[in-house]
PDB file of N, CA and C in Angstrom:
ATOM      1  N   UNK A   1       6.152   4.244  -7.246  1.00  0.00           N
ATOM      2  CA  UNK A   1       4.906   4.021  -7.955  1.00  0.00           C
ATOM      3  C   UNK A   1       3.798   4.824  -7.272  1.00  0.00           C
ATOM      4  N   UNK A   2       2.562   4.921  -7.923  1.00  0.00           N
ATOM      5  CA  UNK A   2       1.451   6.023  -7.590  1.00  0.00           C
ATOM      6  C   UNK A   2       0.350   4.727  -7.063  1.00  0.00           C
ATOM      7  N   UNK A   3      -0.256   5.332  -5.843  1.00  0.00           N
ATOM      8  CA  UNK A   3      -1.234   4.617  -5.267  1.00  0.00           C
ATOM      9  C   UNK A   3      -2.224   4.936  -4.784  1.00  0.00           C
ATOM     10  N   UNK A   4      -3.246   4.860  -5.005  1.00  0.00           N
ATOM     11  CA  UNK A   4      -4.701   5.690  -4.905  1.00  0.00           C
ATOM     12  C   UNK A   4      -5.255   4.763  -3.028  1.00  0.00           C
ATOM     13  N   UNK A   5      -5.478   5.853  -2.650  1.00  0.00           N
ATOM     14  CA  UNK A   5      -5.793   5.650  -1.059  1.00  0.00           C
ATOM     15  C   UNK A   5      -7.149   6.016  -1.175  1.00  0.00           C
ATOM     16  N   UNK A   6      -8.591   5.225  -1.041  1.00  0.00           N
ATOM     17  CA  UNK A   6     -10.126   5.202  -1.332  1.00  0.00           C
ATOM     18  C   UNK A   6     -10.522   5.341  -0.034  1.00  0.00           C
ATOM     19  N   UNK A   7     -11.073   6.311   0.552  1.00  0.00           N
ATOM     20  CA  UNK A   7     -11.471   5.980   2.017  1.00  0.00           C
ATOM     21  C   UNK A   7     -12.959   6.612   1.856  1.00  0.00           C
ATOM     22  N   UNK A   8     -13.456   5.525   3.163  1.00  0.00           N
ATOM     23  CA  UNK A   8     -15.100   5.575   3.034  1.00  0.00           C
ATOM     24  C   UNK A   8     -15.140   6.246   4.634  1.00  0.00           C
ATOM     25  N   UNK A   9     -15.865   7.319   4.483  1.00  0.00           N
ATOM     26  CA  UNK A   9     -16.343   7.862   5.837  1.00  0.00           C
ATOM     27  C   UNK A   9     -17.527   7.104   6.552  1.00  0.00           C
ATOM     28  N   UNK A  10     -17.121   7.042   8.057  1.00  0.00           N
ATOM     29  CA  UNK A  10     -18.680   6.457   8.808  1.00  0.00           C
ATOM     30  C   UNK A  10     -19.763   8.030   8.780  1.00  0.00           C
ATOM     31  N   UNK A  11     -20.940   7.611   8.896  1.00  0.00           N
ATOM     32  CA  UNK A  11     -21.901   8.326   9.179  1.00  0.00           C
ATOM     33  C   UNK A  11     -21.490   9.621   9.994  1.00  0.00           C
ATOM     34  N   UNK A  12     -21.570  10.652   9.614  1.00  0.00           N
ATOM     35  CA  UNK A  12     -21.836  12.166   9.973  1.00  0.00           C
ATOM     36  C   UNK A  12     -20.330  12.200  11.242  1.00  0.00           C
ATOM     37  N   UNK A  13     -19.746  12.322   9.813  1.00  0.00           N
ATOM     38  CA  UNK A  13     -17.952  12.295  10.044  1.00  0.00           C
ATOM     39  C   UNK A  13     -17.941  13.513  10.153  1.00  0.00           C
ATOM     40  N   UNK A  14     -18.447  14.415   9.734  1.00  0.00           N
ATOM     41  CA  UNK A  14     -17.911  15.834  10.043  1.00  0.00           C
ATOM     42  C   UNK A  14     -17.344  16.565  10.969  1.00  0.00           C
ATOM     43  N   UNK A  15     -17.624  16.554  12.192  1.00  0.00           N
ATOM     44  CA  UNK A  15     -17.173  16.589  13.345  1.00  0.00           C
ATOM     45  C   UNK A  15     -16.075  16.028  13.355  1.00  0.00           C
ATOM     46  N   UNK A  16     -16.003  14.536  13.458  1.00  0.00           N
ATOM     47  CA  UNK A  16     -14.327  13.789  13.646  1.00  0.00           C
ATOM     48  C   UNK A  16     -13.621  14.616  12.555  1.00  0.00           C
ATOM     49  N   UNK A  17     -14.011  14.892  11.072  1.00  0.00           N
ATOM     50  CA  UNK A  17     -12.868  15.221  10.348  1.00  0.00           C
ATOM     51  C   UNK A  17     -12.323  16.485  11.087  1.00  0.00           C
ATOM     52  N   UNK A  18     -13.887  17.416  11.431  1.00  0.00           N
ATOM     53  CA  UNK A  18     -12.875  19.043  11.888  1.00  0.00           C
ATOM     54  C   UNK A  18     -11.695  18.519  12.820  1.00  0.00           C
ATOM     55  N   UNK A  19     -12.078  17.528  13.810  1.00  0.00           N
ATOM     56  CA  UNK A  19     -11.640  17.530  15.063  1.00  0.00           C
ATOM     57  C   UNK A  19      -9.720  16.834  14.874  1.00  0.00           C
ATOM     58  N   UNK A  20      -9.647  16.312  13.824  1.00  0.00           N
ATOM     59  CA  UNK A  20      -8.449  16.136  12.834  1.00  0.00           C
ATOM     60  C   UNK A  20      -8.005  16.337  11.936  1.00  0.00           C
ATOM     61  N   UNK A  21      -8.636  17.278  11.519  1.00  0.00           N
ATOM     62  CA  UNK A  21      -8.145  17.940  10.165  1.00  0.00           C
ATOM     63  C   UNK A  21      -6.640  18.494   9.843  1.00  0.00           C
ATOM     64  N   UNK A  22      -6.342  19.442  11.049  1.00  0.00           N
ATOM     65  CA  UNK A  22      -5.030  20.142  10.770  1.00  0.00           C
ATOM     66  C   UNK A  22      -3.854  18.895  10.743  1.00  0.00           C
ATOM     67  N   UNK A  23      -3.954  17.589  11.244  1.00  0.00           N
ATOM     68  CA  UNK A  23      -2.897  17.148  11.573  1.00  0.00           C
ATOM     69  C   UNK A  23      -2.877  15.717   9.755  1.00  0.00           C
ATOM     70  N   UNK A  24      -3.973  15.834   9.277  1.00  0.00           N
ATOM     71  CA  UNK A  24      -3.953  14.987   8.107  1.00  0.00           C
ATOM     72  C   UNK A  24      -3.836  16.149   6.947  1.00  0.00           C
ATOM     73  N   UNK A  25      -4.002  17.148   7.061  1.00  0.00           N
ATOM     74  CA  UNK A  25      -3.630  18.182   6.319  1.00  0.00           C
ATOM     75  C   UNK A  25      -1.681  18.326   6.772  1.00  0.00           C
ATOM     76  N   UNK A  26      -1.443  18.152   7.659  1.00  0.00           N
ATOM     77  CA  UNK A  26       0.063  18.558   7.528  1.00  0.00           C
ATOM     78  C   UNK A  26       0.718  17.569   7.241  1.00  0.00           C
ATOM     79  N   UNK A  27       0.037  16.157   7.021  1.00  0.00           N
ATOM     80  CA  UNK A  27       0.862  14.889   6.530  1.00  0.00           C
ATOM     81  C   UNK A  27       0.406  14.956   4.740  1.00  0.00           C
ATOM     82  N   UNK A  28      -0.527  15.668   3.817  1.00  0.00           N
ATOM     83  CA  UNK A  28      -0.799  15.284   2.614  1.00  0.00           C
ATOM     84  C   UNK A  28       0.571  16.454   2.437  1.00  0.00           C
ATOM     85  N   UNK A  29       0.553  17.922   3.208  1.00  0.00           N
ATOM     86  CA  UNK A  29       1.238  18.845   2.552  1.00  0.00           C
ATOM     87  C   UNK A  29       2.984  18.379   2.653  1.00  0.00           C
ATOM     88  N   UNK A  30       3.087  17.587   3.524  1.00  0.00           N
ATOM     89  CA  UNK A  30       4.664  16.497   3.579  1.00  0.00           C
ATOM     90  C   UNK A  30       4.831  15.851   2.324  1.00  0.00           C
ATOM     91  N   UNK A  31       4.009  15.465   1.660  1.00  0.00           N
ATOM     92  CA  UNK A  31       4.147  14.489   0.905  1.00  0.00           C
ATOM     93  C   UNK A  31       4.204  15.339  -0.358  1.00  0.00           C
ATOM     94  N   UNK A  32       3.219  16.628  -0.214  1.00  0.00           N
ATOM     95  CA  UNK A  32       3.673  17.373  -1.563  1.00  0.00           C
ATOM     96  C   UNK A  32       4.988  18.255  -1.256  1.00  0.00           C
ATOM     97  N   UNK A  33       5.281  18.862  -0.394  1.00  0.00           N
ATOM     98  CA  UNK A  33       6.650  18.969   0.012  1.00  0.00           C
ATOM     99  C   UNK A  33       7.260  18.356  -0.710  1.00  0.00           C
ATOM    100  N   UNK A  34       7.520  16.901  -1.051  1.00  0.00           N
ATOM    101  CA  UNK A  34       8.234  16.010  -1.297  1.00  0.00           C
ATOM    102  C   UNK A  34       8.163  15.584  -2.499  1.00  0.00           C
ATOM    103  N   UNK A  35       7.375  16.158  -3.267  1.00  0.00           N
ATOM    104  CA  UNK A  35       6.692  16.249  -4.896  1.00  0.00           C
ATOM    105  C   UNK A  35       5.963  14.938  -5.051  1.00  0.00           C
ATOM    106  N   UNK A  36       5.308  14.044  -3.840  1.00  0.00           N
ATOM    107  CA  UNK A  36       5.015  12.749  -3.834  1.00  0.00           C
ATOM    108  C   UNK A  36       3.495  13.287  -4.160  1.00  0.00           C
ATOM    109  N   UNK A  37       2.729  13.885  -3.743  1.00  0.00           N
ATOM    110  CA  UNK A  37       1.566  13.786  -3.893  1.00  0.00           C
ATOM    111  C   UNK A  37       0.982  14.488  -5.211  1.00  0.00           C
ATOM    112  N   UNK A  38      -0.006  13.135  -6.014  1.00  0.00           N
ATOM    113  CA  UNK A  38      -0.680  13.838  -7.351  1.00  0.00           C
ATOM    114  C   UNK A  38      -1.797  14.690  -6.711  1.00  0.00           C
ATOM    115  N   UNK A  39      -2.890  14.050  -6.304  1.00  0.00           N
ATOM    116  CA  UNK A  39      -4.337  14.845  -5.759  1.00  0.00           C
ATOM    117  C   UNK A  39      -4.858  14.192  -4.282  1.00  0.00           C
ATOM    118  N   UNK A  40      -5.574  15.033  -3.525  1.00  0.00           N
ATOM    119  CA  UNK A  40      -5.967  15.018  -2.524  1.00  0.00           C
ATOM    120  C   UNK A  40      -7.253  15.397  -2.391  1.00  0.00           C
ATOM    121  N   UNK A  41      -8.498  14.548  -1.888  1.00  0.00           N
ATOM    122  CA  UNK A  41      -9.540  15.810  -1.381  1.00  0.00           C
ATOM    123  C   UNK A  41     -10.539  14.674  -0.909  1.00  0.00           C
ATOM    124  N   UNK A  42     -11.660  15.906  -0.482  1.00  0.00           N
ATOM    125  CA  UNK A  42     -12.917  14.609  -0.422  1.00  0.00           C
ATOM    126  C   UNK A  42     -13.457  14.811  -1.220  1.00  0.00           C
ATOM    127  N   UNK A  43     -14.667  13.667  -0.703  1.00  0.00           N
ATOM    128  CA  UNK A  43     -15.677  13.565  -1.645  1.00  0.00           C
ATOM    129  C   UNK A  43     -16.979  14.165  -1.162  1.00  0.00           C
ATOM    130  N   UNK A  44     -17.854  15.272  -1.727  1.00  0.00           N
ATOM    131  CA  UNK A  44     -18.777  16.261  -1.148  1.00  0.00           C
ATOM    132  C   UNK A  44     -20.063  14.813  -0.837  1.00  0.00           C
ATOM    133  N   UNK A  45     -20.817  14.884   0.185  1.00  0.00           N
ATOM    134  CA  UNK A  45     -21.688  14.334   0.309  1.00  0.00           C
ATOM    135  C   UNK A  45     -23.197  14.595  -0.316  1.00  0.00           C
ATOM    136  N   UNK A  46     -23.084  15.985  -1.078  1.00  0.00           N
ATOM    137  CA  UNK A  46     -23.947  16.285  -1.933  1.00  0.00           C
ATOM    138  C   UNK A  46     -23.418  17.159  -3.422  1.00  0.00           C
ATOM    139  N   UNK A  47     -23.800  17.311  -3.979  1.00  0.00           N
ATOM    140  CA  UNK A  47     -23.236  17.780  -5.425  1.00  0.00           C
ATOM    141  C   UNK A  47     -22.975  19.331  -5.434  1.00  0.00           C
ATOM    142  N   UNK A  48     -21.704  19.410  -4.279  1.00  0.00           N
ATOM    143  CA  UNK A  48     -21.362  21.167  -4.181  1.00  0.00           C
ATOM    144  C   UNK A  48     -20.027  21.117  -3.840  1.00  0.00           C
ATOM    145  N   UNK A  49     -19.467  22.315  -4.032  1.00  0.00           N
ATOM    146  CA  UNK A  49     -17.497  22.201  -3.931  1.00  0.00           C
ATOM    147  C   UNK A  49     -18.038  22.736  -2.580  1.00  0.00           C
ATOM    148  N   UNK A  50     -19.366  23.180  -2.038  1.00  0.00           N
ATOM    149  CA  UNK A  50     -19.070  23.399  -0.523  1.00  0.00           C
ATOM    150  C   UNK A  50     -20.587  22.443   0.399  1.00  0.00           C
ATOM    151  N   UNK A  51     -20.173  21.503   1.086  1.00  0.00           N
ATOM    152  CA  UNK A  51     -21.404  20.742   0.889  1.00  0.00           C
ATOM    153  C   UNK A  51     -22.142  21.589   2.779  1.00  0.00           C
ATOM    154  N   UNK A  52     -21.139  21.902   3.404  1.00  0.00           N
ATOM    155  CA  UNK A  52     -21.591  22.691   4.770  1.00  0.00           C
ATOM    156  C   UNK A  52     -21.961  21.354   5.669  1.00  0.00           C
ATOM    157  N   UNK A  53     -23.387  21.398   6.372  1.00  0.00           N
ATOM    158  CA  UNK A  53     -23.411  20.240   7.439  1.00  0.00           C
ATOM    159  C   UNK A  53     -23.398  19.471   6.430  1.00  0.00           C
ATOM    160  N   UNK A  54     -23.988  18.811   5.488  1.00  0.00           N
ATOM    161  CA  UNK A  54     -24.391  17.325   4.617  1.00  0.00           C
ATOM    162  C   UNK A  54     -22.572  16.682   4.538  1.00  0.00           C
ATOM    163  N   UNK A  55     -21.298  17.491   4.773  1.00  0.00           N
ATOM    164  CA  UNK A  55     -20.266  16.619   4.825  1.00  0.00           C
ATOM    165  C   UNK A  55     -19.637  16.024   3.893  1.00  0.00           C
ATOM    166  N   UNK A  56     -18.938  14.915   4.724  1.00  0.00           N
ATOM    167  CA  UNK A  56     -18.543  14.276   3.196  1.00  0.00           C
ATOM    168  C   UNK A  56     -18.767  12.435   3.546  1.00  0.00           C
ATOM    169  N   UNK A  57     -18.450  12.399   2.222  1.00  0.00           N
ATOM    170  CA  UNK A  57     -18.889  10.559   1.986  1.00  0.00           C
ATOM    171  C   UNK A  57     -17.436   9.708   2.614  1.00  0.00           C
ATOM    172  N   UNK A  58     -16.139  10.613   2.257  1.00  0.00           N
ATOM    173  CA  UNK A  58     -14.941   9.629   2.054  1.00  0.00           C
ATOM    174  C   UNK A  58     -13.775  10.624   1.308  1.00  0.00           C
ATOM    175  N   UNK A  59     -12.414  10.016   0.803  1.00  0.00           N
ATOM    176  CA  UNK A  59     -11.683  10.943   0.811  1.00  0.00           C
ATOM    177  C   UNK A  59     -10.590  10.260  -0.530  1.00  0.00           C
ATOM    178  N   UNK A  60      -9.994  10.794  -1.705  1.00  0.00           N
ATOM    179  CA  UNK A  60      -9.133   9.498  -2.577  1.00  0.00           C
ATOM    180  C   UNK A  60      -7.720  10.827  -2.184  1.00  0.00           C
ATOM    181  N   UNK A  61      -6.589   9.792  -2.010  1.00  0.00           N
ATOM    182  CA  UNK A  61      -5.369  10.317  -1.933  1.00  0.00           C
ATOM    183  C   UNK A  61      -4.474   9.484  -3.087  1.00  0.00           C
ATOM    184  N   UNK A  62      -4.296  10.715  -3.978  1.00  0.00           N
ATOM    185  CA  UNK A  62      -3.368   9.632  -5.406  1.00  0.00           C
ATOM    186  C   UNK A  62      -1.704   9.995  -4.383  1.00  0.00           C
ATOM    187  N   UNK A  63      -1.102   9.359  -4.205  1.00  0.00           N
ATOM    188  CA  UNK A  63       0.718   9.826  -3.919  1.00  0.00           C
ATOM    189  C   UNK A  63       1.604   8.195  -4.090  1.00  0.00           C
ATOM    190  N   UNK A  64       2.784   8.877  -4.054  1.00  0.00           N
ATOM    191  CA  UNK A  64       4.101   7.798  -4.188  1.00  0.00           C
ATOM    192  C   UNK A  64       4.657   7.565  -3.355  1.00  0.00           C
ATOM    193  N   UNK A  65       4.585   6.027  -3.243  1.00  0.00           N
ATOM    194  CA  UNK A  65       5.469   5.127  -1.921  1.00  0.00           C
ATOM    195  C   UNK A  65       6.117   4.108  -3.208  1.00  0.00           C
ATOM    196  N   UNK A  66       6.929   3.498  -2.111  1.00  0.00           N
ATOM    197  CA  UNK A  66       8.225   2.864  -3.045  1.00  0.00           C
ATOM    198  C   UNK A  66       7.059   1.664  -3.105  1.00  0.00           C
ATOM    199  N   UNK A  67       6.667   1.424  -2.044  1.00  0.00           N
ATOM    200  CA  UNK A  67       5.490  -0.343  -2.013  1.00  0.00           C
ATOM    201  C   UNK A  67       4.619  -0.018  -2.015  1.00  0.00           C
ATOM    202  N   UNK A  68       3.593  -0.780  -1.821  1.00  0.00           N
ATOM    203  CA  UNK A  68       2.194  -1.298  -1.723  1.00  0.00           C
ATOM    204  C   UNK A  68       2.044  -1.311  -0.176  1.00  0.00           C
ATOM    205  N   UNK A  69       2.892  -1.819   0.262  1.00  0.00           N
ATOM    206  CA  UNK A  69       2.863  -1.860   1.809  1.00  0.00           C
ATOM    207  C   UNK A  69       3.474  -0.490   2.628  1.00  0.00           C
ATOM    208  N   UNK A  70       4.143  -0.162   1.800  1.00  0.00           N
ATOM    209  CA  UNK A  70       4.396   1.346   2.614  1.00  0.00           C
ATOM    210  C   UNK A  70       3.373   2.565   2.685  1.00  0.00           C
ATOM    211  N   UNK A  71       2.946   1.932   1.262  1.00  0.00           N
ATOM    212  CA  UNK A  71       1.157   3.337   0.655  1.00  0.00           C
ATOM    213  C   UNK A  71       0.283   2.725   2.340  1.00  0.00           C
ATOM    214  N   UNK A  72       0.150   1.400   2.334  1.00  0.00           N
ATOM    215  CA  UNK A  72      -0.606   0.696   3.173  1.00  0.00           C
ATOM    216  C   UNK A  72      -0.624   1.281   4.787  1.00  0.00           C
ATOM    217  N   UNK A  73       0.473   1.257   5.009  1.00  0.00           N
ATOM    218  CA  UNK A  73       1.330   2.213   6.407  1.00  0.00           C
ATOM    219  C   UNK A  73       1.208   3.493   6.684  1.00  0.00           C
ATOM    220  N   UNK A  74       1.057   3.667   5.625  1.00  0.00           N
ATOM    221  CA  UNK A  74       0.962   5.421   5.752  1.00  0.00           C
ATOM    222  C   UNK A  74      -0.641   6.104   5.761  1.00  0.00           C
ATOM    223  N   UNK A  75      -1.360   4.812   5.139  1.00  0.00           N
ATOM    224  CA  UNK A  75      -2.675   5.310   5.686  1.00  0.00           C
ATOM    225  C   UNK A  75      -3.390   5.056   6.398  1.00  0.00           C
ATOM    226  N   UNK A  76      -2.591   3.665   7.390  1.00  0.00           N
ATOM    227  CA  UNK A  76      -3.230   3.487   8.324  1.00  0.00           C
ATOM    228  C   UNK A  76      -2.856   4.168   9.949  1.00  0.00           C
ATOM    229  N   UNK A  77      -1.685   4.935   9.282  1.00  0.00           N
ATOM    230  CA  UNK A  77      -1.244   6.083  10.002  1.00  0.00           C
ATOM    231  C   UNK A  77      -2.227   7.682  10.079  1.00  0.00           C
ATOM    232  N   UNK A  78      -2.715   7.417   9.539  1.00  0.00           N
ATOM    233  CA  UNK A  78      -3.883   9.257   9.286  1.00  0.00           C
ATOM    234  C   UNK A  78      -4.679   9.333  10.153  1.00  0.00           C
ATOM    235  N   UNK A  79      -4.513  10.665  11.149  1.00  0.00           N
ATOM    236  CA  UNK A  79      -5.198  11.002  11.940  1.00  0.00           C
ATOM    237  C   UNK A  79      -6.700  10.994  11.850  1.00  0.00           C
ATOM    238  N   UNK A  80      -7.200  10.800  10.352  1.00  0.00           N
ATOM    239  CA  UNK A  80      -8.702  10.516  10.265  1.00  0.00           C
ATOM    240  C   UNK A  80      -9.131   9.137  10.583  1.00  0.00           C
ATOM    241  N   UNK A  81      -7.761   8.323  10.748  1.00  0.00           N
ATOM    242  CA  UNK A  81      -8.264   6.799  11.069  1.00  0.00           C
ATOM    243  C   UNK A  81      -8.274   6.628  12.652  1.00  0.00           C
ATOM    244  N   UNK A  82      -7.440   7.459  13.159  1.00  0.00           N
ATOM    245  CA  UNK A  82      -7.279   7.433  14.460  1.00  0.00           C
ATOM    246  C   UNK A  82      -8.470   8.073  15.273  1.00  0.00           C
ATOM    247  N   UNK A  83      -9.212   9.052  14.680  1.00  0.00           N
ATOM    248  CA  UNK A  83     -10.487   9.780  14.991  1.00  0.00           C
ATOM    249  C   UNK A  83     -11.243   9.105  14.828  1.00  0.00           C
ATOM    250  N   UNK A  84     -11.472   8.103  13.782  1.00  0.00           N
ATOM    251  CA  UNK A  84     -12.462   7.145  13.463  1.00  0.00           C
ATOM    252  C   UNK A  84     -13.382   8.168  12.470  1.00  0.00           C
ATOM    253  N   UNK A  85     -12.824   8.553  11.723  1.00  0.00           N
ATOM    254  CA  UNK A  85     -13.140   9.610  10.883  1.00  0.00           C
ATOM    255  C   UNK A  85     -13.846   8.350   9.316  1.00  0.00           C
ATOM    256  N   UNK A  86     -12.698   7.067   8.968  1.00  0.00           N
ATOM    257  CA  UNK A  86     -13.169   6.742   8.188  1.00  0.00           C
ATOM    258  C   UNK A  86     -13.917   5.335   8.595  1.00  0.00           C
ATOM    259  N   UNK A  87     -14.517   4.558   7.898  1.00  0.00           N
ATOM    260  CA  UNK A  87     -14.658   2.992   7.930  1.00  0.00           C
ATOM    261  C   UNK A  87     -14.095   2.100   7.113  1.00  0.00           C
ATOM    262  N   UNK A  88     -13.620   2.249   6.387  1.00  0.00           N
ATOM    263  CA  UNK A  88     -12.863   1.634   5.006  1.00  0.00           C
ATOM    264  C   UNK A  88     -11.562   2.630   4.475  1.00  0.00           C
ATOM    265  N   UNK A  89     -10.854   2.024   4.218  1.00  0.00           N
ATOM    266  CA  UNK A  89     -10.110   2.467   3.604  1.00  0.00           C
ATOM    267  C   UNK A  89      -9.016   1.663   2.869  1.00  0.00           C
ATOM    268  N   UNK A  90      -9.491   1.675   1.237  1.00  0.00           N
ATOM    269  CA  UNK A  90      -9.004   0.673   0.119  1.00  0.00           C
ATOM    270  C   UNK A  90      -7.383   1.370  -0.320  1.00  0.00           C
ATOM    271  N   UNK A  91      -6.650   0.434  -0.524  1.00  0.00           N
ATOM    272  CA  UNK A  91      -4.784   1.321  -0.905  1.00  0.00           C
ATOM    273  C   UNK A  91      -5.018   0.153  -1.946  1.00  0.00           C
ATOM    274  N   UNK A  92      -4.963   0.858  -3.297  1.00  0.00           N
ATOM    275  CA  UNK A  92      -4.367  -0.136  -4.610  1.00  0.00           C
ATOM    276  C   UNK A  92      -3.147   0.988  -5.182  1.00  0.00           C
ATOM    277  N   UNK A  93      -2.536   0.037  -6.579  1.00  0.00           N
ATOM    278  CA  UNK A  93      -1.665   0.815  -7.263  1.00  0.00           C
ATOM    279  C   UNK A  93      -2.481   1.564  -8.127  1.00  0.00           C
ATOM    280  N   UNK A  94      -1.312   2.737  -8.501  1.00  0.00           N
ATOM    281  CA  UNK A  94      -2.464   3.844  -9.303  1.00  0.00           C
ATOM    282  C   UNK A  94      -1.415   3.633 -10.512  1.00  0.00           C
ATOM    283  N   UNK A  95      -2.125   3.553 -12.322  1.00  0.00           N
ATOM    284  CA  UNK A  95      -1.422   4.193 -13.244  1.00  0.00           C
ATOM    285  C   UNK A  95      -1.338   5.521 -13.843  1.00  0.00           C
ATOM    286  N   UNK A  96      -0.421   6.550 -13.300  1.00  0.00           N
ATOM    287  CA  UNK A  96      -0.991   7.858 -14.024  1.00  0.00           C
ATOM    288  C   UNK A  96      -0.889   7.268 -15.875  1.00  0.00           C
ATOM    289  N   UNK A  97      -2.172   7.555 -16.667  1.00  0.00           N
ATOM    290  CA  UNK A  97      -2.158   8.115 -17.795  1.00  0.00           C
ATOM    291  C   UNK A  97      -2.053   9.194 -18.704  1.00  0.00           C
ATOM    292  N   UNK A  98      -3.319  10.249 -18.172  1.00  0.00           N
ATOM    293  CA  UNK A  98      -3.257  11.524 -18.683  1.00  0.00           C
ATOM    294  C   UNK A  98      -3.356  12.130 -17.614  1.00  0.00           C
ATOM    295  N   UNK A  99      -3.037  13.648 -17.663  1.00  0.00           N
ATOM    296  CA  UNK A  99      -2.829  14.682 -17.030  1.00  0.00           C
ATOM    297  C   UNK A  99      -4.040  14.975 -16.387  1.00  0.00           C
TER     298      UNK A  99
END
């Protein structure tokens, strides 16, 4: 099943994300490896595909785990949590509808 991973960044994350980036980037590209992952990205902290210092707010990861509790595991596994990159981070089920 598909499960949308909602994560809320703390205040002027930018730094923590650079400072973990390559290693949560080589766990989304595992998962598309694996044809598990629908979409990945953040969310711009201002209204630009390049936001520069202003950063980002938070991050949605749509991908497939067999559970609820495995989606759950796997994101509390991400080097952005371990950086303290996020403050929240919501795991529900996702329904794909349309494309």
């Amino acid at each position: 099943m598909w499960y949308a991973i909602i994560s809320q960044d703390v205040e002027n994350s930018l730094p923590l994300r650079k400072s973990a980036r390559p290693e949560h980037i080589a766990r989304l590209n595992a998962l598309k490896d694996q044809g598990r992952l629908l979409i990945a990205g953040p969310h711009p902290a201002i209204d630009s595909e390049d936001p520069g210092e202003a950063g980002f707010t938070g991050s949605l990861v749509v991908a497939e785990f067999p559970s609820l509790d495995a989606a759950k595991a796997w994101a509390d596994a991400d080097p952005y949590m371990e950086a303290g990159v996020y403050s929240a981070v919501t795991v529900k089920p996702y329904k794909l509808v349309l494309p």
